[in-house]
C-alpha atoms as a PDB file:
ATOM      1  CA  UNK A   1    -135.839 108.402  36.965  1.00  0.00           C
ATOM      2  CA  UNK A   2    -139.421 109.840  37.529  1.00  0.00           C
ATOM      3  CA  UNK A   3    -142.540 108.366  36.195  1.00  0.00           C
ATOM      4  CA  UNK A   4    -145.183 111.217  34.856  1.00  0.00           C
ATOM      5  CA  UNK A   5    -148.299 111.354  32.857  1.00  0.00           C
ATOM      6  CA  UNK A   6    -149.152 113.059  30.267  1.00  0.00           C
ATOM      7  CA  UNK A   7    -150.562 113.830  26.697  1.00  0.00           C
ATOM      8  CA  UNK A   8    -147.580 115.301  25.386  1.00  0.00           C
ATOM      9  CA  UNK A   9    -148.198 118.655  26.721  1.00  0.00           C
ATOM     10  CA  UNK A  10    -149.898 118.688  29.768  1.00  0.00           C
ATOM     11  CA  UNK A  11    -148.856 116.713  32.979  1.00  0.00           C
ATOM     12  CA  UNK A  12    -150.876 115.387  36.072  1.00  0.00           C
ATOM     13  CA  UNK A  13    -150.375 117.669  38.585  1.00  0.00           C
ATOM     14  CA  UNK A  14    -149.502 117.105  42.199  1.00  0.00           C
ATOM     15  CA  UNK A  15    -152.432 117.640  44.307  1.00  0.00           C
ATOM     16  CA  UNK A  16    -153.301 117.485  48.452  1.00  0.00           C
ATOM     17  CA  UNK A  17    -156.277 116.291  47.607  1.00  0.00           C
ATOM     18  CA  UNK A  18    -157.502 113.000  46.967  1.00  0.00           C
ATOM     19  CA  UNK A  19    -160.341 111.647  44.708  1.00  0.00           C
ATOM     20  CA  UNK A  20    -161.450 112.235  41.706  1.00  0.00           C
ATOM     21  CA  UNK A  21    -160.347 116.016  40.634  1.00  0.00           C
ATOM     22  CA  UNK A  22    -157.651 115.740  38.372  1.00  0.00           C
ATOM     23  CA  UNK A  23    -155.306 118.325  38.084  1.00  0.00           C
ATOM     24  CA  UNK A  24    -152.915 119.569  35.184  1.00  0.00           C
ATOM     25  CA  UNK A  25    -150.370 121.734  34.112  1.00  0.00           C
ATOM     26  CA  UNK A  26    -147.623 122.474  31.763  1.00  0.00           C
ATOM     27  CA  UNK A  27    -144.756 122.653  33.981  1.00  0.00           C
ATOM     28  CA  UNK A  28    -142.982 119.548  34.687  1.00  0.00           C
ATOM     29  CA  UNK A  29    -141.986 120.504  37.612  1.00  0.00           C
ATOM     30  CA  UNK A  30    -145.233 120.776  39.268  1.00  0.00           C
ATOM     31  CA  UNK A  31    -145.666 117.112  38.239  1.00  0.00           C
ATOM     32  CA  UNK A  32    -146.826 114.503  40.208  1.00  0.00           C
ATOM     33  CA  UNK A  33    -143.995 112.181  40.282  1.00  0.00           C
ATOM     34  CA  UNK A  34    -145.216 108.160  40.647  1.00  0.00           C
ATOM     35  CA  UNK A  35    -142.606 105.382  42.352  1.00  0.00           C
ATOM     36  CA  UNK A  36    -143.707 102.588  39.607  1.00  0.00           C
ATOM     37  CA  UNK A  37    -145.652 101.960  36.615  1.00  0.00           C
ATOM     38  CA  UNK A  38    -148.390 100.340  38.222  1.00  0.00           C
ATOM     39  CA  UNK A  39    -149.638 103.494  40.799  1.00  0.00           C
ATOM     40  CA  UNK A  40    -149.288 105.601  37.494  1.00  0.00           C
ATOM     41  CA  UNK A  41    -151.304 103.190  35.315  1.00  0.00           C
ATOM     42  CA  UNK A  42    -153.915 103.096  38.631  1.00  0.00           C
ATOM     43  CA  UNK A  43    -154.124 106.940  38.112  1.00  0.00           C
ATOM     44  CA  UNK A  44    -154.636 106.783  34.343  1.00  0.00           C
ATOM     45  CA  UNK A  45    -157.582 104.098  34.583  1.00  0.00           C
ATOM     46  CA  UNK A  46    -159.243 106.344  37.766  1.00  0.00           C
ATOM     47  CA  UNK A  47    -160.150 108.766  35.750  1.00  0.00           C
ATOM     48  CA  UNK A  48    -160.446 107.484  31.700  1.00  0.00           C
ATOM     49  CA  UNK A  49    -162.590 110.751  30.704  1.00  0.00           C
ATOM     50  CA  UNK A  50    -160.614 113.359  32.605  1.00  0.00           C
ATOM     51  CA  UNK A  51    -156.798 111.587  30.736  1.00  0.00           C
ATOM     52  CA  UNK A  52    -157.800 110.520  27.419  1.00  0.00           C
ATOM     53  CA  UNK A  53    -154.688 110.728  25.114  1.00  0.00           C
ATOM     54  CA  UNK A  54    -152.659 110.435  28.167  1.00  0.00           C
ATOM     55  CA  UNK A  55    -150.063 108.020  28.908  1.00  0.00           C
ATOM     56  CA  UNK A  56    -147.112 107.168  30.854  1.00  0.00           C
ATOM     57  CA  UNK A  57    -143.608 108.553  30.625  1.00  0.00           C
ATOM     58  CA  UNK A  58    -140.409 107.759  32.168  1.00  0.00           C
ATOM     59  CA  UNK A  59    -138.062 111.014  32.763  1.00  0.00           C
ATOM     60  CA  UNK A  60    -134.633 111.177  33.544  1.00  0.00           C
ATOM     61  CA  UNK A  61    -136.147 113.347  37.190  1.00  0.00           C
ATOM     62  CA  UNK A  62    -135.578 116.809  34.747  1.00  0.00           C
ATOM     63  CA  UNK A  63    -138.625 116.344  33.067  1.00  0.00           C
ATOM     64  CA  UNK A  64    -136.839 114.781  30.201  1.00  0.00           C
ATOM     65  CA  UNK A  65    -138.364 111.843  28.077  1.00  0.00           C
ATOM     66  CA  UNK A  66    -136.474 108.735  28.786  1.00  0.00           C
ATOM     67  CA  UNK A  67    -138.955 106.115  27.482  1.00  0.00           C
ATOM     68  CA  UNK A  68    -142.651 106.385  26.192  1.00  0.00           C
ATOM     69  CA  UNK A  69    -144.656 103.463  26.949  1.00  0.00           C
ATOM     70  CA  UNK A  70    -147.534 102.713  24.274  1.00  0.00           C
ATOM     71  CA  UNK A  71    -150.919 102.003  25.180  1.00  0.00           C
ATOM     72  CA  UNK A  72    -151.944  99.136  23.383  1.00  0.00           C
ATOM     73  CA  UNK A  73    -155.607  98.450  21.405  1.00  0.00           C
ATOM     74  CA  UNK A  74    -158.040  95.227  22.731  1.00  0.00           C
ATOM     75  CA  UNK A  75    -157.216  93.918  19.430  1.00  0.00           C
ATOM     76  CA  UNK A  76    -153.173  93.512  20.680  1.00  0.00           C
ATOM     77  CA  UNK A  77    -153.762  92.794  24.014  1.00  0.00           C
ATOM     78  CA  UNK A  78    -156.469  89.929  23.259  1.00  0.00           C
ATOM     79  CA  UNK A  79    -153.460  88.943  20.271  1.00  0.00           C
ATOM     80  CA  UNK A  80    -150.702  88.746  23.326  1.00  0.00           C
ATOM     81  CA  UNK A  81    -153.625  86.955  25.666  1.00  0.00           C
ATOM     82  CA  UNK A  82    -154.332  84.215  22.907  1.00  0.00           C
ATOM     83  CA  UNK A  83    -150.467  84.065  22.409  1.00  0.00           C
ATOM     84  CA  UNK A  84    -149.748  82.851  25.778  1.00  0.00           C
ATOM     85  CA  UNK A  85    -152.734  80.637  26.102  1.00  0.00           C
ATOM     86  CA  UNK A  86    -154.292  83.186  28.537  1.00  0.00           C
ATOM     87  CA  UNK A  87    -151.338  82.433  31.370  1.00  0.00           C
ATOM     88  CA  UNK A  88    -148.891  84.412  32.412  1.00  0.00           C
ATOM     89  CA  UNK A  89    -145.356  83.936  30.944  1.00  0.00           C
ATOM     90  CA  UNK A  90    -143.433  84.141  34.266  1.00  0.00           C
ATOM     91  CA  UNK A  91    -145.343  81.490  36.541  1.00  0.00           C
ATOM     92  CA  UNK A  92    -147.610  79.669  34.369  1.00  0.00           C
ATOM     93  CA  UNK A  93    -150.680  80.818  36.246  1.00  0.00           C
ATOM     94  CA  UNK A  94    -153.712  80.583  34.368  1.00  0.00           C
ATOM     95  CA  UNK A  95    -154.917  84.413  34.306  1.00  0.00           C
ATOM     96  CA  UNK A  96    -158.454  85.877  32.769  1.00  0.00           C
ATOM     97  CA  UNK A  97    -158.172  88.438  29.849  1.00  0.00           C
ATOM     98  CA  UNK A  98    -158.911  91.112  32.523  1.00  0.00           C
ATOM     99  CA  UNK A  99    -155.853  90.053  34.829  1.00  0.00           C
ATOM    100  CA  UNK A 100    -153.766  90.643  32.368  1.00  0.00           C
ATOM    101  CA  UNK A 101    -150.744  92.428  32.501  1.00  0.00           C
ATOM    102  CA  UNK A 102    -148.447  93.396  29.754  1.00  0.00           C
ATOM    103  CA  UNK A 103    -144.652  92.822  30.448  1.00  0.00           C
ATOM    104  CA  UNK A 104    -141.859  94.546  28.181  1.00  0.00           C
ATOM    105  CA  UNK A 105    -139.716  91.306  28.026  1.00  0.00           C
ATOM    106  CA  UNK A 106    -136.631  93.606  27.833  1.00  0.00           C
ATOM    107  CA  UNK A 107    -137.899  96.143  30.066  1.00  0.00           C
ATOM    108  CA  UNK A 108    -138.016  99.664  27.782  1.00  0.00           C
ATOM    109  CA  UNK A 109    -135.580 101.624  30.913  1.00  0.00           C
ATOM    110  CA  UNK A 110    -132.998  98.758  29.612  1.00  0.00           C
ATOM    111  CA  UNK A 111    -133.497  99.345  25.828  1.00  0.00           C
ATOM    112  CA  UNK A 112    -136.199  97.422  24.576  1.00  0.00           C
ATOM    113  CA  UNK A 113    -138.756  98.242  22.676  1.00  0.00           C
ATOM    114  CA  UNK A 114    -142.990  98.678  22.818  1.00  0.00           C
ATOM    115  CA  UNK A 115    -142.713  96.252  19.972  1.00  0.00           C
ATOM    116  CA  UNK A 116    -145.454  93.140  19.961  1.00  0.00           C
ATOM    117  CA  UNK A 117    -142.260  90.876  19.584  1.00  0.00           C
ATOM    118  CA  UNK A 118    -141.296  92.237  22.858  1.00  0.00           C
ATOM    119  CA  UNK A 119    -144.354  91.710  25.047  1.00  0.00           C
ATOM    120  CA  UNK A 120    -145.502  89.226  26.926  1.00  0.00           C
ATOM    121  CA  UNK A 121    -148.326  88.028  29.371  1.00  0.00           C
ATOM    122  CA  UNK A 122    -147.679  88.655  33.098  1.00  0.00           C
ATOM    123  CA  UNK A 123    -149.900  88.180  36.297  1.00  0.00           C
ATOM    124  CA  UNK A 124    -150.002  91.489  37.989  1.00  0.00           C
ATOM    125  CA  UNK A 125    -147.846  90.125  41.280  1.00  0.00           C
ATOM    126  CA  UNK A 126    -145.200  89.017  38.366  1.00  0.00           C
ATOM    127  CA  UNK A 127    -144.994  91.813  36.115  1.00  0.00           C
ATOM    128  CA  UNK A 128    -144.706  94.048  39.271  1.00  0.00           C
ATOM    129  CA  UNK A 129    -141.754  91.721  41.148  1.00  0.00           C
ATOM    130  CA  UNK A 130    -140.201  91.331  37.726  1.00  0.00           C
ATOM    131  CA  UNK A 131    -140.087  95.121  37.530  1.00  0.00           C
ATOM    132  CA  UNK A 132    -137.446  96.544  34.603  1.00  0.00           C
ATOM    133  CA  UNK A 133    -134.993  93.457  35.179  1.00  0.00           C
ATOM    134  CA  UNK A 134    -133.835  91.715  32.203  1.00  0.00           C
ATOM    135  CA  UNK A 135    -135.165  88.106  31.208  1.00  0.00           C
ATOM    136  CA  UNK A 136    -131.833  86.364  32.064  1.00  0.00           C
ATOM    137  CA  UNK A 137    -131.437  88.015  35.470  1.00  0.00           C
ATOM    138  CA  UNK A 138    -135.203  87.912  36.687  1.00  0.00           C
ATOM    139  CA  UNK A 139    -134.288  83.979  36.586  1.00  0.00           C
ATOM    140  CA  UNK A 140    -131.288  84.355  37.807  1.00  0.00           C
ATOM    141  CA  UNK A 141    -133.452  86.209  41.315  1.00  0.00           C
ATOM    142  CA  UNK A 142    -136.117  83.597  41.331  1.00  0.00           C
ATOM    143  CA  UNK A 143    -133.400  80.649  40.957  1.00  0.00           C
ATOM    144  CA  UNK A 144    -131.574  82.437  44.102  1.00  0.00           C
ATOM    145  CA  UNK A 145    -134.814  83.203  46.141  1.00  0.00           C
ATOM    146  CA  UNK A 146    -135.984  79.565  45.672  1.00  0.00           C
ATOM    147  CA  UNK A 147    -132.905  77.896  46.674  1.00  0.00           C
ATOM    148  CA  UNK A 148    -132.283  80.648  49.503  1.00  0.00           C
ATOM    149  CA  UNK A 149    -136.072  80.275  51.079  1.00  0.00           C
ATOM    150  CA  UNK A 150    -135.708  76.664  50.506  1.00  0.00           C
ATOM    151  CA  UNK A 151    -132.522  76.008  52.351  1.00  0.00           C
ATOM    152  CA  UNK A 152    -133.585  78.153  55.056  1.00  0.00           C
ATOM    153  CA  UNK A 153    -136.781  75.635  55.716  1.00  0.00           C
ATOM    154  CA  UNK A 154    -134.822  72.486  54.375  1.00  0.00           C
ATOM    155  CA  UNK A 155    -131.325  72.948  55.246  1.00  0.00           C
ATOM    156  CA  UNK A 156    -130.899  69.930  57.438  1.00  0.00           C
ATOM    157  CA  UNK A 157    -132.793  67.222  55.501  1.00  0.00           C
ATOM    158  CA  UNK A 158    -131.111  64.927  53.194  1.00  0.00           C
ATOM    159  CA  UNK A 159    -133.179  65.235  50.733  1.00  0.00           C
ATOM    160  CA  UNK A 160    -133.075  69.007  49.823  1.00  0.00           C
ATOM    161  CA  UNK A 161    -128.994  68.630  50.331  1.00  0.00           C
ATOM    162  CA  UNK A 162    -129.384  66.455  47.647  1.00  0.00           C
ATOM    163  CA  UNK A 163    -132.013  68.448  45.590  1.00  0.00           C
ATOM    164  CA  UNK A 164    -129.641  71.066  46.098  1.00  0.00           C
ATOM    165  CA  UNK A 165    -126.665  69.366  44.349  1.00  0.00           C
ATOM    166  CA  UNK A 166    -128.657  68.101  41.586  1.00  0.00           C
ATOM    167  CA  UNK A 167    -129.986  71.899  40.794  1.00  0.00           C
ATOM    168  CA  UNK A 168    -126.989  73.501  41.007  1.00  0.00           C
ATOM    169  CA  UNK A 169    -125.310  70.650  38.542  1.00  0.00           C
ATOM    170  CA  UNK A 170    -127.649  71.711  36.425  1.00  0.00           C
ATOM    171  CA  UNK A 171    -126.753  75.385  35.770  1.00  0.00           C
END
């Protein structure tokens, strides 16, 4: 999978230069290619005059559409901020309205959709460690991370072995 910009006809164009000049072209092979969404979406707010009408697009690596990602209007963001009581969905964290990160719930690379129904308010460390993982297994990770980090620290005492028991009776 690649991760591109563009405005449906022109791409951001890899460049050996950094800074402000943006360059384009219509071959998708001479796109520049970004490892997540967040380094694209830092690209696309560098320069707001230079890639108006762009947005971000996830390829199959041929230069193929695999899933468009909307950009989405104050109006729906400030809907999704007052939805979640301006904290993030994930961890709770009370976040301001310009911390906020949207978060497909069912990532769009796993079939969901840019659909209001299916976005929620993330943190920006969340929405980047949830990443495209389903709902069910991003809590499946955390559970594991907590109780591995935990027992690592806790192991020995008595009162995490029994912590322990009681969380894992509960899944």
């Amino acid at each position: 999978m690649a991760i591109v910009l563009t405005n449906g006809q022109n791409y951001v164009k890899k460049s050996n230069f950094e800074g402000e000049k943006v360059y384009k072209t219509q071959d998708t092979t001479e796109a520049e290619e970004y490892c997540n969404i967040s380094t694209a979406r830092e690209k696309l707010m560098s320069a707001p005059g230079k890639l108006k009408g762009y947005y971000i697009l996830c390829t199959d690596g041929e230069g193929k559409p695999k899933h468009r990602r909307k950009i989405y209007s104050k109006e729906e963001r400030l809907y999704i901020y007052h939805k979640y009581h301006g904290r993030c969905a994930l961890c709770g964290k009370p976040i301001t309205y310009e911390e906020l990160t949207l978060d497909h719930i069912n990532p769009l690379y796993r079939g969901g959709t840019n659909s209001l129904n299916n976005i929620q308010a993330a943190c920006f460390a969340c929405n980047e460690f949830k990443a495209n993982i389903k709902p069910e297994d991003f809590e499946q990770k955390i559970e594991e991370i907590f109780l591995y980090q935990t027992d690592k620290k806790h192991g020995k005492e008595l009162r995490w072995k029994i912590a322990k028991k009681l969380l894992q009776g509960i899944r």
